[in-house]
C-alpha atoms as a PDB file:
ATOM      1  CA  UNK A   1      17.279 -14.835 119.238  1.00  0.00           C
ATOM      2  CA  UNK A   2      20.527 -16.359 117.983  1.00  0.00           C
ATOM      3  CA  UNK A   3      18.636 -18.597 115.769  1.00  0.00           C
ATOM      4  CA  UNK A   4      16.623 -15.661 114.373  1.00  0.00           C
ATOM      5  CA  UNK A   5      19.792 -13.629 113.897  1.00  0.00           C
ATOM      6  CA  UNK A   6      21.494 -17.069 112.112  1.00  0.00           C
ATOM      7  CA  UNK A   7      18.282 -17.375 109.597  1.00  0.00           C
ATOM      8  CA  UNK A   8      18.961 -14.321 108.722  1.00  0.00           C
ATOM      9  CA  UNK A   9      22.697 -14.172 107.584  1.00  0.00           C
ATOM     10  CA  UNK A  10      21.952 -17.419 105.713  1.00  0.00           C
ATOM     11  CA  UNK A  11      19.146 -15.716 103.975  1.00  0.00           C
ATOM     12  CA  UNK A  12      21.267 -12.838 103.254  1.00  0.00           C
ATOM     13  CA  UNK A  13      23.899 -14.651 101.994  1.00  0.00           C
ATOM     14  CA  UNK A  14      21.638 -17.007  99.735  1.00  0.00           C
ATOM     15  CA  UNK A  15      20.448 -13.158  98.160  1.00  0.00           C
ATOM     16  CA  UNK A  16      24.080 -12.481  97.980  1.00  0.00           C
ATOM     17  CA  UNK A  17      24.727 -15.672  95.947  1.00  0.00           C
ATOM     18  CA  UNK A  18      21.555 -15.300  93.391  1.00  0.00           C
ATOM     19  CA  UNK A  19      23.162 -11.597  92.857  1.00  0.00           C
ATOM     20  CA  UNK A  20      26.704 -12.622  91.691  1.00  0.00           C
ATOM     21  CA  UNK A  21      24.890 -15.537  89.826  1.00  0.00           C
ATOM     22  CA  UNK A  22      22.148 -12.997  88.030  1.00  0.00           C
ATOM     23  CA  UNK A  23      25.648 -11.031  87.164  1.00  0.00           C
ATOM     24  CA  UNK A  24      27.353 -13.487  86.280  1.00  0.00           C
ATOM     25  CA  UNK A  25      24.735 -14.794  83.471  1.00  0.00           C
ATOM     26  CA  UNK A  26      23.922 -11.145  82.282  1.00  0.00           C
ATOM     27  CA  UNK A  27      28.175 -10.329  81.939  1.00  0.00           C
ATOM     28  CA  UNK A  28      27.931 -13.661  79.724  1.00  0.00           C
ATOM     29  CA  UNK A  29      25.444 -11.933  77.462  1.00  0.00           C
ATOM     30  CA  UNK A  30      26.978  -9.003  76.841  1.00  0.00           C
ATOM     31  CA  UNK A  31      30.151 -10.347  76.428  1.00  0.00           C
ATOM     32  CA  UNK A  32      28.648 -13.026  73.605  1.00  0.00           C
ATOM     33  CA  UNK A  33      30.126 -15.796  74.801  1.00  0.00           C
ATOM     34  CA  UNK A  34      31.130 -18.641  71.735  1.00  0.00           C
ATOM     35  CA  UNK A  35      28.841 -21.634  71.095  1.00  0.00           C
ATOM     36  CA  UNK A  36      31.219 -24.733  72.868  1.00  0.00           C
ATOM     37  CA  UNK A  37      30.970 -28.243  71.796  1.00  0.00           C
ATOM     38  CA  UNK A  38      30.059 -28.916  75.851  1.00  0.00           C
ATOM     39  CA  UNK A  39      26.880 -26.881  75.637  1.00  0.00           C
ATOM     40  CA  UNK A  40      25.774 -28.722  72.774  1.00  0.00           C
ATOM     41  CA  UNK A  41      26.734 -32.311  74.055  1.00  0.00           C
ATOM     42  CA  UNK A  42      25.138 -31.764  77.193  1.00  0.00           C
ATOM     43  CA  UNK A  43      21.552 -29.939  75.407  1.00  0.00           C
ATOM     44  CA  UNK A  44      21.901 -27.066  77.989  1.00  0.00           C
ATOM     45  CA  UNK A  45      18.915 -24.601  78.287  1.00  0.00           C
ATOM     46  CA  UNK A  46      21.159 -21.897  76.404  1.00  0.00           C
ATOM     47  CA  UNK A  47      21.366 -23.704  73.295  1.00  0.00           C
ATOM     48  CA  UNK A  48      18.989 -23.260  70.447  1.00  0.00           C
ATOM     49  CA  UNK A  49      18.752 -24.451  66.823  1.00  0.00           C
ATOM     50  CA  UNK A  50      19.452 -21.556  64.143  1.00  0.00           C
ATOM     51  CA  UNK A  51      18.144 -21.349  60.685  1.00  0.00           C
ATOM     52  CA  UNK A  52      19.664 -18.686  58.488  1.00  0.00           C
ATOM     53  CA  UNK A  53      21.071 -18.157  54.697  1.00  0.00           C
ATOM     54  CA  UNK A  54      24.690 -17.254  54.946  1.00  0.00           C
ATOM     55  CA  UNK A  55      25.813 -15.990  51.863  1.00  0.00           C
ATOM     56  CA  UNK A  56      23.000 -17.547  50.404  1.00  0.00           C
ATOM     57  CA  UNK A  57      23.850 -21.070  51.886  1.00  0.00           C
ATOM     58  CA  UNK A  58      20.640 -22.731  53.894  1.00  0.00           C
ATOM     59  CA  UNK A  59      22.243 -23.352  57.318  1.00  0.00           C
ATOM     60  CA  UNK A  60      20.853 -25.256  60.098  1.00  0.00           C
ATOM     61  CA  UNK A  61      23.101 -25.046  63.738  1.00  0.00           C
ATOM     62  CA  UNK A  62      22.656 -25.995  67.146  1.00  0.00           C
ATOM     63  CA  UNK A  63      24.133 -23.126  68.561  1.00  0.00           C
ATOM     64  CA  UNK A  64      24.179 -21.679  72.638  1.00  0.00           C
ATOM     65  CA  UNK A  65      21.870 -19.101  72.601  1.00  0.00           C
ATOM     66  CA  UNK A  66      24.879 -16.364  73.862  1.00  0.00           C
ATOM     67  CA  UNK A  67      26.994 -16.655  70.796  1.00  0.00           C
ATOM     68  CA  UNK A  68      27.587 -13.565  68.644  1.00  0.00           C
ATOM     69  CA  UNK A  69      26.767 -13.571  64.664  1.00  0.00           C
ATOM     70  CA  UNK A  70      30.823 -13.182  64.654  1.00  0.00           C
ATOM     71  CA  UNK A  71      31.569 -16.520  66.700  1.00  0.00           C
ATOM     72  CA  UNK A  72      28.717 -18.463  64.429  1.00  0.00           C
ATOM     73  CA  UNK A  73      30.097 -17.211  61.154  1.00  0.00           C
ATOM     74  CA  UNK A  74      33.757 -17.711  62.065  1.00  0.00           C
ATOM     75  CA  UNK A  75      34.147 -20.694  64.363  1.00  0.00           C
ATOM     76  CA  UNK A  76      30.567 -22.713  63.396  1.00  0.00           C
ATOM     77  CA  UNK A  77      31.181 -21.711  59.630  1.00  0.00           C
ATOM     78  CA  UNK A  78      34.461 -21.657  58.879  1.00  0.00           C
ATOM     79  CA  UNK A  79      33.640 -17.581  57.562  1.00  0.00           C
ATOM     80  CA  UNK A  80      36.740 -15.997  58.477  1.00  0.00           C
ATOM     81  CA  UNK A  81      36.393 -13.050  56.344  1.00  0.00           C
ATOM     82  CA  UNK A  82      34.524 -10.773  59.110  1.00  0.00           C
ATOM     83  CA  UNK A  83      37.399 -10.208  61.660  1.00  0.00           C
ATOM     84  CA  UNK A  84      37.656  -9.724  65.402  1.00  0.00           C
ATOM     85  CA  UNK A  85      39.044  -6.496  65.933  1.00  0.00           C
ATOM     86  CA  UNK A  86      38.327  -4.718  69.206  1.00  0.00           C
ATOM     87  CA  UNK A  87      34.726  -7.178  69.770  1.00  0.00           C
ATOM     88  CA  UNK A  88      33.285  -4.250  71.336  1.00  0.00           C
ATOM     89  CA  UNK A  89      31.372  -2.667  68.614  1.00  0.00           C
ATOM     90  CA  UNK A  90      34.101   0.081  68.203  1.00  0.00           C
ATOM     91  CA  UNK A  91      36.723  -0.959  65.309  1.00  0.00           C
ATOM     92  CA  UNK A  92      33.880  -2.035  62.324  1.00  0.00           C
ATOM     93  CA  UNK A  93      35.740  -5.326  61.087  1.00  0.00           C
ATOM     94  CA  UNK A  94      33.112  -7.529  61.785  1.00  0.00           C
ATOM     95  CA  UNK A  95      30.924  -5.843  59.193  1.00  0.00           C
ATOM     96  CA  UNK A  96      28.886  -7.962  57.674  1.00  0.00           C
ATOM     97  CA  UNK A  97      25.455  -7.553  56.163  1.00  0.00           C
ATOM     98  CA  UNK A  98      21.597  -8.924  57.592  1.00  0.00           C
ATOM     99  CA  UNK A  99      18.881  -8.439  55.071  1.00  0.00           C
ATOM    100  CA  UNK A 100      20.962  -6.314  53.247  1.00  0.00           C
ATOM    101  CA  UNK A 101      21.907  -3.881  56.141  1.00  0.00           C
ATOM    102  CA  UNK A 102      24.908  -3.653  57.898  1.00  0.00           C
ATOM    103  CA  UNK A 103      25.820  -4.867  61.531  1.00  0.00           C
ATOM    104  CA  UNK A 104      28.121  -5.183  63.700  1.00  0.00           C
ATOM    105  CA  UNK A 105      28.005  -9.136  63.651  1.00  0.00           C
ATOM    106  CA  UNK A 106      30.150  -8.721  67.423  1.00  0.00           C
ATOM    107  CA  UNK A 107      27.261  -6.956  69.309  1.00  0.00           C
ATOM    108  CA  UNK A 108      24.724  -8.922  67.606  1.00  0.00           C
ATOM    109  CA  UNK A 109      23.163 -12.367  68.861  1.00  0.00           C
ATOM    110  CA  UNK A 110      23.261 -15.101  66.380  1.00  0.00           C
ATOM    111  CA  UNK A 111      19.850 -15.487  67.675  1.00  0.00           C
ATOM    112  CA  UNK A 112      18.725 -12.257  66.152  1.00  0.00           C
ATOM    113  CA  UNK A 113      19.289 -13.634  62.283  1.00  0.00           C
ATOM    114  CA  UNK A 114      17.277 -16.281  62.681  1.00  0.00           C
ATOM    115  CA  UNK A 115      15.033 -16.822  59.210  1.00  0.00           C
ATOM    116  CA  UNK A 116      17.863 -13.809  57.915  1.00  0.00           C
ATOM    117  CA  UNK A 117      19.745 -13.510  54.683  1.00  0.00           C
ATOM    118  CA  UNK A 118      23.358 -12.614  55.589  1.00  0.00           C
ATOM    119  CA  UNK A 119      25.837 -11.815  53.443  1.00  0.00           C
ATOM    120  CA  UNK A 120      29.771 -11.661  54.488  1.00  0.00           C
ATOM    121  CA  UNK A 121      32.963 -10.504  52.409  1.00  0.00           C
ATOM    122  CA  UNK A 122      32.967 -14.255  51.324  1.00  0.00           C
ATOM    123  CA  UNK A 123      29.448 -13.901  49.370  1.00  0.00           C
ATOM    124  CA  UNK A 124      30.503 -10.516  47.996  1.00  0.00           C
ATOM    125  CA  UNK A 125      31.822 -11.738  44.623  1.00  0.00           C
ATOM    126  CA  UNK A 126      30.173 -13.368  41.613  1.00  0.00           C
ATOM    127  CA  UNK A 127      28.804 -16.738  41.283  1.00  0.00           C
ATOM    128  CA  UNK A 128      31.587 -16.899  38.176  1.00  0.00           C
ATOM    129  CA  UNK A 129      34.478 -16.040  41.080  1.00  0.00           C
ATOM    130  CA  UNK A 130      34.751 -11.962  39.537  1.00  0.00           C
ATOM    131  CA  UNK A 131      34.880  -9.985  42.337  1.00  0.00           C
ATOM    132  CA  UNK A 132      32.613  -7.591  43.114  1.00  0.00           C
ATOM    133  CA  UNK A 133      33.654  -3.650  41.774  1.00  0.00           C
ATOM    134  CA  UNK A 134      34.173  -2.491  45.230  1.00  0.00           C
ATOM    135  CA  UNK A 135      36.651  -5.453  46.078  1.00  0.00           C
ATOM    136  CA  UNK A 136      38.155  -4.438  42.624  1.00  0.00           C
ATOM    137  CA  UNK A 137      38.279  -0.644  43.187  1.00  0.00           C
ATOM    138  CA  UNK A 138      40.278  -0.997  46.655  1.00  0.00           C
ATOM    139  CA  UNK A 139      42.843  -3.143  44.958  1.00  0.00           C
ATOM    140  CA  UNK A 140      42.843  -0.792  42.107  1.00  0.00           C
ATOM    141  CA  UNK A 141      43.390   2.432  44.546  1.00  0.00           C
ATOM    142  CA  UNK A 142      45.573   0.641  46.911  1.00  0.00           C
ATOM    143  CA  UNK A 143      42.980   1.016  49.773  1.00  0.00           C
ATOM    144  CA  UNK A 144      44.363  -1.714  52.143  1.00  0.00           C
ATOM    145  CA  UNK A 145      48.142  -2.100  53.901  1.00  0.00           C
ATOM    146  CA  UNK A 146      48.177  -4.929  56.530  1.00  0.00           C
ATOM    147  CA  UNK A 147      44.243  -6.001  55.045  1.00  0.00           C
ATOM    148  CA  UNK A 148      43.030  -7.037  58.791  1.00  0.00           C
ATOM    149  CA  UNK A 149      40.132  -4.416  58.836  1.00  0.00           C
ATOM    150  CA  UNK A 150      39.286  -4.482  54.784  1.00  0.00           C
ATOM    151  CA  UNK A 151      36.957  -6.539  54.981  1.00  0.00           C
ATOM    152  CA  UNK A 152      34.946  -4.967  57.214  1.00  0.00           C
ATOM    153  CA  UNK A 153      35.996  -1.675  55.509  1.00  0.00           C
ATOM    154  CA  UNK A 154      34.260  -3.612  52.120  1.00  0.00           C
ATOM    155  CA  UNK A 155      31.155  -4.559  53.162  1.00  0.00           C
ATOM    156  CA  UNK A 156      30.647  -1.125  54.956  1.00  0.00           C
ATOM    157  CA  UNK A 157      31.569   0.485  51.661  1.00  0.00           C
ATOM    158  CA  UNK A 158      29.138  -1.060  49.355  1.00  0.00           C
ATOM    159  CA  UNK A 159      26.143  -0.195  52.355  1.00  0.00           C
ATOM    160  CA  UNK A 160      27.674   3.187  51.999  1.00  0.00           C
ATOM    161  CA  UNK A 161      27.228   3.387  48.702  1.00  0.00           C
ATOM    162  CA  UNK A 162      23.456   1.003  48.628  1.00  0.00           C
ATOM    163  CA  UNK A 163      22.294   3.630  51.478  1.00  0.00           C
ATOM    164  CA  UNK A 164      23.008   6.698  48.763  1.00  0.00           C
ATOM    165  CA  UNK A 165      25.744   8.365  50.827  1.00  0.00           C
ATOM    166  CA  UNK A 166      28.792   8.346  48.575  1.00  0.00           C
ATOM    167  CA  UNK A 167      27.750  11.379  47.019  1.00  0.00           C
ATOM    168  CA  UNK A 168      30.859  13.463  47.813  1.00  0.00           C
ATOM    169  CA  UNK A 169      34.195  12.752  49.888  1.00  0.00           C
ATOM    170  CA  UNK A 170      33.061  14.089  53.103  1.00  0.00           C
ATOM    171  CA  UNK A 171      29.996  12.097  53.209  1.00  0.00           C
ATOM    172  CA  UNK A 172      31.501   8.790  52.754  1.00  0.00           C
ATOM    173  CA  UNK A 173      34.299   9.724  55.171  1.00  0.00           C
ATOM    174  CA  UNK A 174      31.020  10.632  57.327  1.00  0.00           C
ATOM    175  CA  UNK A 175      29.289   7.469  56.740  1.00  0.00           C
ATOM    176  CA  UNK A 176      32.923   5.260  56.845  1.00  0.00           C
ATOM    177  CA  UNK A 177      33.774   6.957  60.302  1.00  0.00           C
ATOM    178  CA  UNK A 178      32.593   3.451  62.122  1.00  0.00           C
ATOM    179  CA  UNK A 179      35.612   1.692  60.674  1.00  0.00           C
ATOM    180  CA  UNK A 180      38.842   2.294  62.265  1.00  0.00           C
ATOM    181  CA  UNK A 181      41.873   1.448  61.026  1.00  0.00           C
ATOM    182  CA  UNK A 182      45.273   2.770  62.205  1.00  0.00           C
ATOM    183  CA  UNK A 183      47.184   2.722  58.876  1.00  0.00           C
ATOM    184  CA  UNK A 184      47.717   5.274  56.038  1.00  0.00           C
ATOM    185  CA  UNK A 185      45.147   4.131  53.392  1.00  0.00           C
ATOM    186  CA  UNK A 186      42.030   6.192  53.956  1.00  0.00           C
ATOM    187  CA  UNK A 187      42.734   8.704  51.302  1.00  0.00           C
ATOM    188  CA  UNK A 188      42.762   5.594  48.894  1.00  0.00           C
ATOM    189  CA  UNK A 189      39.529   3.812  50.645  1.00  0.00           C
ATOM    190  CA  UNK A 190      37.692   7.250  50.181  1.00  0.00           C
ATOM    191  CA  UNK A 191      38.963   7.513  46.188  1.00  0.00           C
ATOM    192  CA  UNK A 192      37.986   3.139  46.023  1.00  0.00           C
ATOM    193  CA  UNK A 193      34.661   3.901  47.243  1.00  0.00           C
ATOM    194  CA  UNK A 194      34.022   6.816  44.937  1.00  0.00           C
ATOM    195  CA  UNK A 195      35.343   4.590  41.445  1.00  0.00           C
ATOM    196  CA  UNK A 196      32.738   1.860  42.720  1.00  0.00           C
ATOM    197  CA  UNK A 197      29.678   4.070  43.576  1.00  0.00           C
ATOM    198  CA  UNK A 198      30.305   5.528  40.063  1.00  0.00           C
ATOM    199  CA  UNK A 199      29.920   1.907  38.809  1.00  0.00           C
ATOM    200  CA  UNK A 200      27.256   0.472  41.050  1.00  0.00           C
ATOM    201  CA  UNK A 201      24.914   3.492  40.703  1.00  0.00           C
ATOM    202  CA  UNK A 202      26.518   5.979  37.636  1.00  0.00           C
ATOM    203  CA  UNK A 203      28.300   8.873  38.876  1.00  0.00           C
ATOM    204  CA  UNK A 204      28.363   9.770  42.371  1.00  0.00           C
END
């Protein structure tokens, strides 16, 4: 009997030890842990190879399989343009574009872009270096003060306008509302966006 009732707590506590591990591995997916130089030394089962077009630029990585789009871009890339803000999904400075819609690159798997076009703030401008009208317009309407979340604010902005929703000031305040930013230059990101749509697509 006291062998029975051993087998039994060692059972329990192998389950026990599979749980913590399962939560473990699913905590490290959510929370998109960064590619490390270790994985990829050691060819763990979590890394993969990656083949995307940043900014236009063929790119081949080894990559572990739980990095975000933000991690790839800024620490396997050298992209620093996107920004970690909150890295929740909650602050929109990691905007970038995929296929030519807008993401969240800090909720989104690097995984996910494989074969993907993806553009960030550094690919916004023109092959000559002239920067694209919306990057003109908020320097024109003074649409930035410290600059961490523009950006993100940018590349939202142009999708806001691409998408057809800068057609008044409430509706690209509506479609904007997924970029937070804590200073006093909305009322000039709302005027930037509205000199730019009237450029990309005639008046808004």
């Amino acid at each position: 009997m006291a062998r029975v009732d051993e087998d039994e707590r060692s059972a329990g506590l192998e389950l026990a030890r599979r749980e913590v591990m399962a939560a473990g591995l699913a905590g490290s997916l959510l929370m998109g842990t960064p590619a490390t130089a270790s994985a990829r030394s050691e060819g763990s089962l979590n890394s993969a190879l990656l083949s995307f077009r940043p900014n236009g630029v063929e790119q081949a990585l080894e990559i572990d399989t739980r990095s975000s789009l933000l991690d790839v871009l800024r620490e396997g890339l050298g992209l620093v343009g996107a920004k970690k803000g909150c890295d929740h999904g909650q602050c929109g400075a990691c905007t970038v574009h995929v296929g030519g819609r807008r993401v969240l690159s800090c909720l989104t798997l690097a995984v996910q872009v494989e074969g993907c076009d993806v553009t960030t703030i550094e690919g916004l401008s023109r092959a000559d270096g002239a920067l694209h009208p919306m990057q003109q317009a908020f320097i024109d309407h003074d649409a930035l003060q410290c600059g961490y979340c523009t950006p993100g604010q940018i590349m939202s902005a142009v999708a806001c306008v691409r998408e057809g929703n800068a057609t008044s000031p409430d509706n690209i305040r509506e479609y904007m509302s997924g970029n937070l930013c804590r200073c006093g230059a909305y009322v000039g990101i709302v005027a930037a966006i509205e000199a730019a749509a009237s450029k990309l697509q005639g008046p808004a």
